[in-house]
N, C-alpha and C. Protein backbone atom coordinates (compact mmCIF):
# COMPACT_ATOMS: atom_id res chain seq x y z
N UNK A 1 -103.22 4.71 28.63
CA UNK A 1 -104.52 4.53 28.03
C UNK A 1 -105.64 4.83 29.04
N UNK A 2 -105.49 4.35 30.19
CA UNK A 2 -106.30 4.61 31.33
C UNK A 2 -106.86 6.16 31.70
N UNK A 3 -105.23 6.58 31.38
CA UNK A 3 -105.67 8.29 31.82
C UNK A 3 -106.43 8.67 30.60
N UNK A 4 -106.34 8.60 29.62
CA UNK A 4 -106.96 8.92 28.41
C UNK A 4 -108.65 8.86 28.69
N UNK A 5 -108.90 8.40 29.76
CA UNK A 5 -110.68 7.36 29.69
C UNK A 5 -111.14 8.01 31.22
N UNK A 6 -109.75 9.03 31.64
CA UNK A 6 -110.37 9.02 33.67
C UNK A 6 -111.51 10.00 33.52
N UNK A 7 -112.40 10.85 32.53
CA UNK A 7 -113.36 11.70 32.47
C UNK A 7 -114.67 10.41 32.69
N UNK A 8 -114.39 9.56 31.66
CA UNK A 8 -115.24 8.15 31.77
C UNK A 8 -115.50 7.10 33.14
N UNK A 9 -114.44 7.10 33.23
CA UNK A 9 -114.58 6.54 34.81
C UNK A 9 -114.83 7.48 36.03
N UNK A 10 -114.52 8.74 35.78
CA UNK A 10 -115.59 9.66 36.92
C UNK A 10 -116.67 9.56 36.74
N UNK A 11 -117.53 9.55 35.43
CA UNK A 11 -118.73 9.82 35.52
C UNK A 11 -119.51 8.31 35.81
N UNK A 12 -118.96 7.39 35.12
CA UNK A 12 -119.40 5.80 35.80
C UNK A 12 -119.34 6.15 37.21
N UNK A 13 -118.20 6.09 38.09
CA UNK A 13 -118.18 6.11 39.77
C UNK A 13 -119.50 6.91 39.95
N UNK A 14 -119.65 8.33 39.57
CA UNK A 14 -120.86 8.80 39.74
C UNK A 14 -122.46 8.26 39.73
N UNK A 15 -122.29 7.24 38.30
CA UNK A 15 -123.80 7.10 38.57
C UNK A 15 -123.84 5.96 39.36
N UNK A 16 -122.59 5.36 39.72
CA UNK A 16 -122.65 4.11 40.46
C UNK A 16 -123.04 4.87 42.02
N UNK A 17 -122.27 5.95 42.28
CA UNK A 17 -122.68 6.37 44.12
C UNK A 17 -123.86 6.72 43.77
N UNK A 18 -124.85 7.57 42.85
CA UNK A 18 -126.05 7.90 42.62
C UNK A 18 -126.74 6.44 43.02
N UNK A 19 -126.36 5.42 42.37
CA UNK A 19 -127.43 4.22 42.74
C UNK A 19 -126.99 4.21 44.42
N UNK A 20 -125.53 4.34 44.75
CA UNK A 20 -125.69 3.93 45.92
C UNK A 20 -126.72 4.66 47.19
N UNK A 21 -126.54 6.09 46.89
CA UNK A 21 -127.30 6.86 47.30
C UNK A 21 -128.60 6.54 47.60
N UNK A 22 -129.34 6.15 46.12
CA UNK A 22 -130.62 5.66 46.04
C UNK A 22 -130.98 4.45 46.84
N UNK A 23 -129.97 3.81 47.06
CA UNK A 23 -130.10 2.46 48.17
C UNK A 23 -130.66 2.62 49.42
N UNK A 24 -129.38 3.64 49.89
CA UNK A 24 -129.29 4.31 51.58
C UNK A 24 -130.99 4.76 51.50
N UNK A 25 -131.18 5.63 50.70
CA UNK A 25 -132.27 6.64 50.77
C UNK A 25 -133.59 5.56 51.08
N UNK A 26 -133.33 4.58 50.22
CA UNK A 26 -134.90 3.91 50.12
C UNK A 26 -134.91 2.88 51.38
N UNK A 27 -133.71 2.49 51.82
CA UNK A 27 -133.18 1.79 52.63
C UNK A 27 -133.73 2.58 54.44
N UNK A 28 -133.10 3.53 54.61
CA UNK A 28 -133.37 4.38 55.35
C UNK A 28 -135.58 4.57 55.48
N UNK A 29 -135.97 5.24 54.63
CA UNK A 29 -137.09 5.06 54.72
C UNK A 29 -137.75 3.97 54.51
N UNK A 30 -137.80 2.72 53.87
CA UNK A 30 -138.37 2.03 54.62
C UNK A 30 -138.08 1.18 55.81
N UNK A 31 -137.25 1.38 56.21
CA UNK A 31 -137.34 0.93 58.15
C UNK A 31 -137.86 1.93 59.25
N UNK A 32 -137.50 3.29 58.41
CA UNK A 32 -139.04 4.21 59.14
C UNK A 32 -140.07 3.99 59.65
N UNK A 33 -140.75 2.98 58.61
CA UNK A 33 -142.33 2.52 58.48
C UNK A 33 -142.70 2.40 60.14
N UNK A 34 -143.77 2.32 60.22
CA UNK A 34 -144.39 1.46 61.57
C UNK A 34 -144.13 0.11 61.79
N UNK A 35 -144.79 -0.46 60.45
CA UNK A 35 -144.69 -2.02 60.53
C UNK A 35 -143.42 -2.40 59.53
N UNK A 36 -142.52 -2.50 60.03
CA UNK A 36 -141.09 -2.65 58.90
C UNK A 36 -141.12 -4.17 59.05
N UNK A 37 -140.75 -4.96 57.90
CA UNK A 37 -140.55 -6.23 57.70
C UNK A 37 -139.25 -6.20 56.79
N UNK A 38 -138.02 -6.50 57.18
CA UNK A 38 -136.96 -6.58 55.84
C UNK A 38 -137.32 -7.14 54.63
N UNK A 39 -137.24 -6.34 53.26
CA UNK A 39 -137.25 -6.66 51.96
C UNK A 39 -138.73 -6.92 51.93
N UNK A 40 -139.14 -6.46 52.62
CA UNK A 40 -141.11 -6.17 52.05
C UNK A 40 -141.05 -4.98 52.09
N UNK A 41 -141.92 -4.42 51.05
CA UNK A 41 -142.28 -3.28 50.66
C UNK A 41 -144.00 -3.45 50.94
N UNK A 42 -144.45 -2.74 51.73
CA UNK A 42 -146.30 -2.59 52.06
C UNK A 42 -146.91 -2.68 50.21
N UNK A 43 -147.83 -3.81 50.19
CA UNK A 43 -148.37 -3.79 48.94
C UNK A 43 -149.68 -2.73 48.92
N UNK A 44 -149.83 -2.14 50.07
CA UNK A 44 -150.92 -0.58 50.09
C UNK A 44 -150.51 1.10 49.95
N UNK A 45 -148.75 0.69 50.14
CA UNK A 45 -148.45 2.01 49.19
C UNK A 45 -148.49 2.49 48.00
N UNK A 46 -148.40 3.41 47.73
CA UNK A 46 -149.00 3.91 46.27
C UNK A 46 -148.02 5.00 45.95
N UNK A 47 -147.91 6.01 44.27
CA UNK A 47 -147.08 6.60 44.35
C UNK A 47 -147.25 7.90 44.85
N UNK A 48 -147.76 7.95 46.12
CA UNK A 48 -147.76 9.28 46.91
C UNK A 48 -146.74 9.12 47.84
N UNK A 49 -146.58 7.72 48.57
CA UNK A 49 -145.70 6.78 49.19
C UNK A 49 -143.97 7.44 49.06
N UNK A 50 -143.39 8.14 50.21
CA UNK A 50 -141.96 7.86 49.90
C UNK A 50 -141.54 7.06 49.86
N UNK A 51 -141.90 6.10 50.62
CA UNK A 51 -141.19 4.67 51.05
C UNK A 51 -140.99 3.65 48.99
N UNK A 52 -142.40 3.91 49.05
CA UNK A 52 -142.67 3.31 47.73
C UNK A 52 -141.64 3.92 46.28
N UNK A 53 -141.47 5.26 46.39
CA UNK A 53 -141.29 6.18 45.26
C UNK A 53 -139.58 6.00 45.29
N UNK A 54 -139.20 5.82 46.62
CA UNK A 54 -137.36 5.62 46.87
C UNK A 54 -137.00 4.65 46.46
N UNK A 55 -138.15 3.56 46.77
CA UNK A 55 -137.51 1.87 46.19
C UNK A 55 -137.69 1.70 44.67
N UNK A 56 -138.67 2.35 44.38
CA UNK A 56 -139.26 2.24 42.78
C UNK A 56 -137.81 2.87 41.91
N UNK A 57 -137.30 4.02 42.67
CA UNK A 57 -136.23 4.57 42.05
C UNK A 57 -135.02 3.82 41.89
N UNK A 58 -134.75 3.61 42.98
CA UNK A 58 -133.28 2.58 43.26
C UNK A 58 -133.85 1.52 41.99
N UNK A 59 -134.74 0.81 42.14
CA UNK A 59 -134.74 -0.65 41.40
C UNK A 59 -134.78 -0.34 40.03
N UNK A 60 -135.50 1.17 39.09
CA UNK A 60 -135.65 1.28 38.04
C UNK A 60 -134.19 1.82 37.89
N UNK A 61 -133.30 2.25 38.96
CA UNK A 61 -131.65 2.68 38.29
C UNK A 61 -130.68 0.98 38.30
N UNK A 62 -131.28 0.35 38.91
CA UNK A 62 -130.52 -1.15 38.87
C UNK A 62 -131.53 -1.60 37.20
N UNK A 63 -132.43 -1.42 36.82
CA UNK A 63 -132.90 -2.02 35.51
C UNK A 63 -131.69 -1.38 34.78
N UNK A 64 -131.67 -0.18 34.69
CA UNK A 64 -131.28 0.71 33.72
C UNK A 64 -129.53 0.56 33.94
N UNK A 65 -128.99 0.52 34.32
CA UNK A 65 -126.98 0.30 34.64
C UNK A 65 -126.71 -0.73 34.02
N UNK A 66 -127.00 -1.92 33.70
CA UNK A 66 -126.83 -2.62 33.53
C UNK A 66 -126.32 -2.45 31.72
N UNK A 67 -127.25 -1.80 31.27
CA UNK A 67 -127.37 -1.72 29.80
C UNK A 67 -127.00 -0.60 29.10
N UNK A 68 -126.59 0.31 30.22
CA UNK A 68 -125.66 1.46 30.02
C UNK A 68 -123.82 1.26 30.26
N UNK A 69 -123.82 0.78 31.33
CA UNK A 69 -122.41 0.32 31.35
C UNK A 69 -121.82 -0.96 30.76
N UNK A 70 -122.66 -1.87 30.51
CA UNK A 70 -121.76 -2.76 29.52
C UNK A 70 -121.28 -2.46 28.11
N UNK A 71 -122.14 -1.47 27.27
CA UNK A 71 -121.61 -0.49 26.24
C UNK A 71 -120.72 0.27 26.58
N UNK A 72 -120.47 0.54 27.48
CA UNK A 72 -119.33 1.81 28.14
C UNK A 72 -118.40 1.18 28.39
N UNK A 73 -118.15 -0.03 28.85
CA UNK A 73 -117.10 -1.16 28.60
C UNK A 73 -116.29 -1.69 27.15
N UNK A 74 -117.20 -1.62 26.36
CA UNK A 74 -117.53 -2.53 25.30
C UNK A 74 -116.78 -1.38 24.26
N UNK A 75 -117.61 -0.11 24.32
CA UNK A 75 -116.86 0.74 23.82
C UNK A 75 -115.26 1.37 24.45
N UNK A 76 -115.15 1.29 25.05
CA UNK A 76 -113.57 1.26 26.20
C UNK A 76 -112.79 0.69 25.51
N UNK A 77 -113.18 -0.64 25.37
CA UNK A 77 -112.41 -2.03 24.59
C UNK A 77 -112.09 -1.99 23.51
N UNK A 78 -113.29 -0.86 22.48
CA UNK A 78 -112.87 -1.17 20.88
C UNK A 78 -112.11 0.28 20.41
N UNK A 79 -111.84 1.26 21.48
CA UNK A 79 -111.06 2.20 21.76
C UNK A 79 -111.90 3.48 21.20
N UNK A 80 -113.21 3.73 21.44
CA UNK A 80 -114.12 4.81 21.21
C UNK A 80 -113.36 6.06 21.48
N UNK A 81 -113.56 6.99 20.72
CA UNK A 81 -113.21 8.31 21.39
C UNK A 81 -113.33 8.77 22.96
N UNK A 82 -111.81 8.77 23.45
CA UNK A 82 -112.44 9.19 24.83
C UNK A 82 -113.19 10.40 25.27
N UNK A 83 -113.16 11.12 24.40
CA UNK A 83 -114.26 12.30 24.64
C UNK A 83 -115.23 12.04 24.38
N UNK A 84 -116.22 11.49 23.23
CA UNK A 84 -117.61 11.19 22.94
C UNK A 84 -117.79 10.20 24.08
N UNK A 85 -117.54 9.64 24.65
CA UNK A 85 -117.49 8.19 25.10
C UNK A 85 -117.61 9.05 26.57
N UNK A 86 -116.65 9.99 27.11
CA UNK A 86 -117.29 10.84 28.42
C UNK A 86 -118.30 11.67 28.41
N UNK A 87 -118.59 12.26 27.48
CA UNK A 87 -119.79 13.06 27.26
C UNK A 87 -120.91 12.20 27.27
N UNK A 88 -120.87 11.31 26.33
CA UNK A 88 -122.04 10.62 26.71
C UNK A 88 -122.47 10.08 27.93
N UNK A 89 -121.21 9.29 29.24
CA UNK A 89 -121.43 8.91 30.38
C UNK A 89 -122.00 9.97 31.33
N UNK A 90 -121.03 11.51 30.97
CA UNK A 90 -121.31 12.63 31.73
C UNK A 90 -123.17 12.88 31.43
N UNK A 91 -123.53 12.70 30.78
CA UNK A 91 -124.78 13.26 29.89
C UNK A 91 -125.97 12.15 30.31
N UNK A 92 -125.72 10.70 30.58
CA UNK A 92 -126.08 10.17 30.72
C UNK A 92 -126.18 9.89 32.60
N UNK A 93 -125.51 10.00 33.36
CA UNK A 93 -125.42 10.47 34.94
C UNK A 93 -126.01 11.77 35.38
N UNK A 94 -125.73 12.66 34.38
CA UNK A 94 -127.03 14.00 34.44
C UNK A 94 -128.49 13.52 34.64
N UNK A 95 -128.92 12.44 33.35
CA UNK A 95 -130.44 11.90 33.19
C UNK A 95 -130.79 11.35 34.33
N UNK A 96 -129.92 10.64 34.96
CA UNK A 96 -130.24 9.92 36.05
C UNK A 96 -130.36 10.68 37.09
N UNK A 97 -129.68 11.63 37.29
CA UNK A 97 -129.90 12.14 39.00
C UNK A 97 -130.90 13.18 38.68
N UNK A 98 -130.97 13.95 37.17
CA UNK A 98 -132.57 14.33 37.29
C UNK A 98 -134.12 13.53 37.43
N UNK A 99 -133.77 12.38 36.60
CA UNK A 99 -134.87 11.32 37.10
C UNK A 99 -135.07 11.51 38.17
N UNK A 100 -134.03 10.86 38.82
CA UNK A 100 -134.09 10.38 40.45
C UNK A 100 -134.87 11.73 41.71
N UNK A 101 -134.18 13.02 40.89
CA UNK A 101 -134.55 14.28 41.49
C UNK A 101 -136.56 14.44 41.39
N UNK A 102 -136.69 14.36 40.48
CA UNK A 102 -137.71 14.59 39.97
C UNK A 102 -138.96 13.66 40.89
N UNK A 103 -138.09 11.96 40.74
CA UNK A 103 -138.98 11.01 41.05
C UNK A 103 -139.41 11.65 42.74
N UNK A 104 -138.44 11.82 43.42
CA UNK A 104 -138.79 11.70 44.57
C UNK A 104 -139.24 13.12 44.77
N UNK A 105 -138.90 14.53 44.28
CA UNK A 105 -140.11 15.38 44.08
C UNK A 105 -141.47 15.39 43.92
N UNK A 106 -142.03 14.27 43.00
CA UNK A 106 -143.18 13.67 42.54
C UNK A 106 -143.64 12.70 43.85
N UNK A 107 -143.21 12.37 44.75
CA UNK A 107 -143.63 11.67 45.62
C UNK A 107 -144.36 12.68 47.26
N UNK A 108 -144.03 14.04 47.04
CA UNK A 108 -144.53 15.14 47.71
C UNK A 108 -146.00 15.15 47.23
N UNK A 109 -146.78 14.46 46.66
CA UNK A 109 -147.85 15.17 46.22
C UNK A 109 -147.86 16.35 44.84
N UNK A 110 -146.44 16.61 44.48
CA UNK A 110 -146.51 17.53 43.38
C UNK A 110 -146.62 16.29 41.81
N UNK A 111 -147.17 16.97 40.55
CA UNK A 111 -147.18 16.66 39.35
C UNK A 111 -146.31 17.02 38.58
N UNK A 112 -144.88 16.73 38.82
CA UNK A 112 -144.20 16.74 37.91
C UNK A 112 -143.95 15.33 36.61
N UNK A 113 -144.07 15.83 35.88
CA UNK A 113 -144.47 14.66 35.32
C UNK A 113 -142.58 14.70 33.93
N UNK A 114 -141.94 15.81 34.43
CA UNK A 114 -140.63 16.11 33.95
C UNK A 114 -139.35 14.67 34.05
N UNK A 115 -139.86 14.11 35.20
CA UNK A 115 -138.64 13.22 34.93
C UNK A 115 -138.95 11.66 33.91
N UNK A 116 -139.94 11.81 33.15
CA UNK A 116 -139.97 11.03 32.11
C UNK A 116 -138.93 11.42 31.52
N UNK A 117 -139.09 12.85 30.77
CA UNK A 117 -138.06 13.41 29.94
C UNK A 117 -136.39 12.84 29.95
N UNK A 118 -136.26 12.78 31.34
CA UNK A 118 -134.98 12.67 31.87
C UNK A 118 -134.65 11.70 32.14
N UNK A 119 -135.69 10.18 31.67
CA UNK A 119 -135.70 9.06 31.44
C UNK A 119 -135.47 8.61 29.80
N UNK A 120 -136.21 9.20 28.77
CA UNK A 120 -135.78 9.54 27.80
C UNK A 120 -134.63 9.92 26.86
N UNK A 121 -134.23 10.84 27.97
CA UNK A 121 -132.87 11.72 27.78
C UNK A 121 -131.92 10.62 27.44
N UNK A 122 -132.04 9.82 28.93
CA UNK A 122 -131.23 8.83 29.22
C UNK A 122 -131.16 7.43 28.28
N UNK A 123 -132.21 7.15 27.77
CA UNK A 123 -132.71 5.82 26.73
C UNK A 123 -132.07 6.31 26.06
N UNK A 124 -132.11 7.90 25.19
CA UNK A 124 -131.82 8.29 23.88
C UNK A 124 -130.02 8.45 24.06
N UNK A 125 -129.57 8.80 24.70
CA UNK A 125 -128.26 8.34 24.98
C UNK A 125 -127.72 7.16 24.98
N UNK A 126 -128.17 5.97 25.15
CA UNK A 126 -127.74 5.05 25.24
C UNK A 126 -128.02 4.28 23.59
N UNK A 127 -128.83 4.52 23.03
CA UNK A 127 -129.02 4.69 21.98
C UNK A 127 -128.03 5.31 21.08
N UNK A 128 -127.55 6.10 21.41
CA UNK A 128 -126.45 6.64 20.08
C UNK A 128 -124.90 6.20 21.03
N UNK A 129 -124.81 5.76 21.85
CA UNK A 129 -124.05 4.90 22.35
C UNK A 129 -123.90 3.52 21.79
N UNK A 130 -125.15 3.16 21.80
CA UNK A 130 -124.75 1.50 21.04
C UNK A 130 -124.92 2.27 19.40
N UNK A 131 -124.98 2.98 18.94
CA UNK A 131 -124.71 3.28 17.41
C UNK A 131 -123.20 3.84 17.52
N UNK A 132 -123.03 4.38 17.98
CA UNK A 132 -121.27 4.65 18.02
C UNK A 132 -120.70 3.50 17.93
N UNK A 133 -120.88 2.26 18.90
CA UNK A 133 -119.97 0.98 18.82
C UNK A 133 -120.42 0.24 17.61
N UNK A 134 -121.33 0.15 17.19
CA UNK A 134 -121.65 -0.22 16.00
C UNK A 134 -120.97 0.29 15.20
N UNK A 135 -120.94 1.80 14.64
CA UNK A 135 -120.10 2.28 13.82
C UNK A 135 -118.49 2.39 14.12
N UNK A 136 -117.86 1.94 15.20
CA UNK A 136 -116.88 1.32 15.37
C UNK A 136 -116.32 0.32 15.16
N UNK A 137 -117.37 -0.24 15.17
CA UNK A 137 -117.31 -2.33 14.81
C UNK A 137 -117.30 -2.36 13.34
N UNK A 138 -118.16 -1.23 12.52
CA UNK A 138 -118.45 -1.75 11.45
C UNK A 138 -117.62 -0.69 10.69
N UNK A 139 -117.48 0.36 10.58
CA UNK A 139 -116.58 1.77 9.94
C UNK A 139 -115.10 1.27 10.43
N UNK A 140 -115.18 1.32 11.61
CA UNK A 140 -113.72 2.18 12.34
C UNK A 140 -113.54 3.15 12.63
């Protein structure tokens, strides 16, 4: 059954090292700073700020996992198609590392204003994710 689901659990491991990534990254720059204080973030950065734009990222991918992978569990459990069920994880780890791409692009001084989309992307996925388990729970 396990092997049936390993497309699913690659792409989970994935967005899980993506957060980890996002850790190191924001982690790394802010002890850069001049004045580094552990677990303070300068309340005078702004989003031009790498320091600011790395942590903002990491913490908005810890909002967001939470409520993506307990459906991905949940559906695991009630035996979802393992293909819809990887596509969506695969599809949904795409949204994220374009977010994430984007966010910290946007922290150069450029206006990309693209990784909403790819925040979106990602909501709207999770969205027909919890309608799949629904229509699992409730169809079959």
């Amino acid at each position: 059954m396990y092997n049936e689901y390993m497309l699913t659990f690659l792409g989970l491991w994935l967005i899980i090292l993506t957060i980890m990534a996002q850790h190191i990254v924001a982690t790394v720059a802010h002890r850069k700073q001049k004045i580094f204080i552990p677990g303070v973030i300068d309340v005078n950065l702004d989003s031009k700020s790498f320091v600011f734009r790395s942590d903002r990222v990491f913490k908005n991918s810890l909002e967001n996992i939470i409520q993506f992978i307990v459906p991905v569990f949940l559906a695991f459990i009630l035996g979802v198609n393992n293909i819809y069920l990887a596509i969506l994880v695969w599809l949904f780890a795409g949204a994220r590392i374009g977010h994430m791409c984007f966010y910290y692009i946007q922290s150069r001084g450029q206006k990309f204003k693209i990784k909403r989309y790819f925040y979106l992307f990602g909501l709207f996925i999770n969205i027909v994710l919890m309608m799949v388990i629904f229509l699992k729970i409730f169809v079959g």
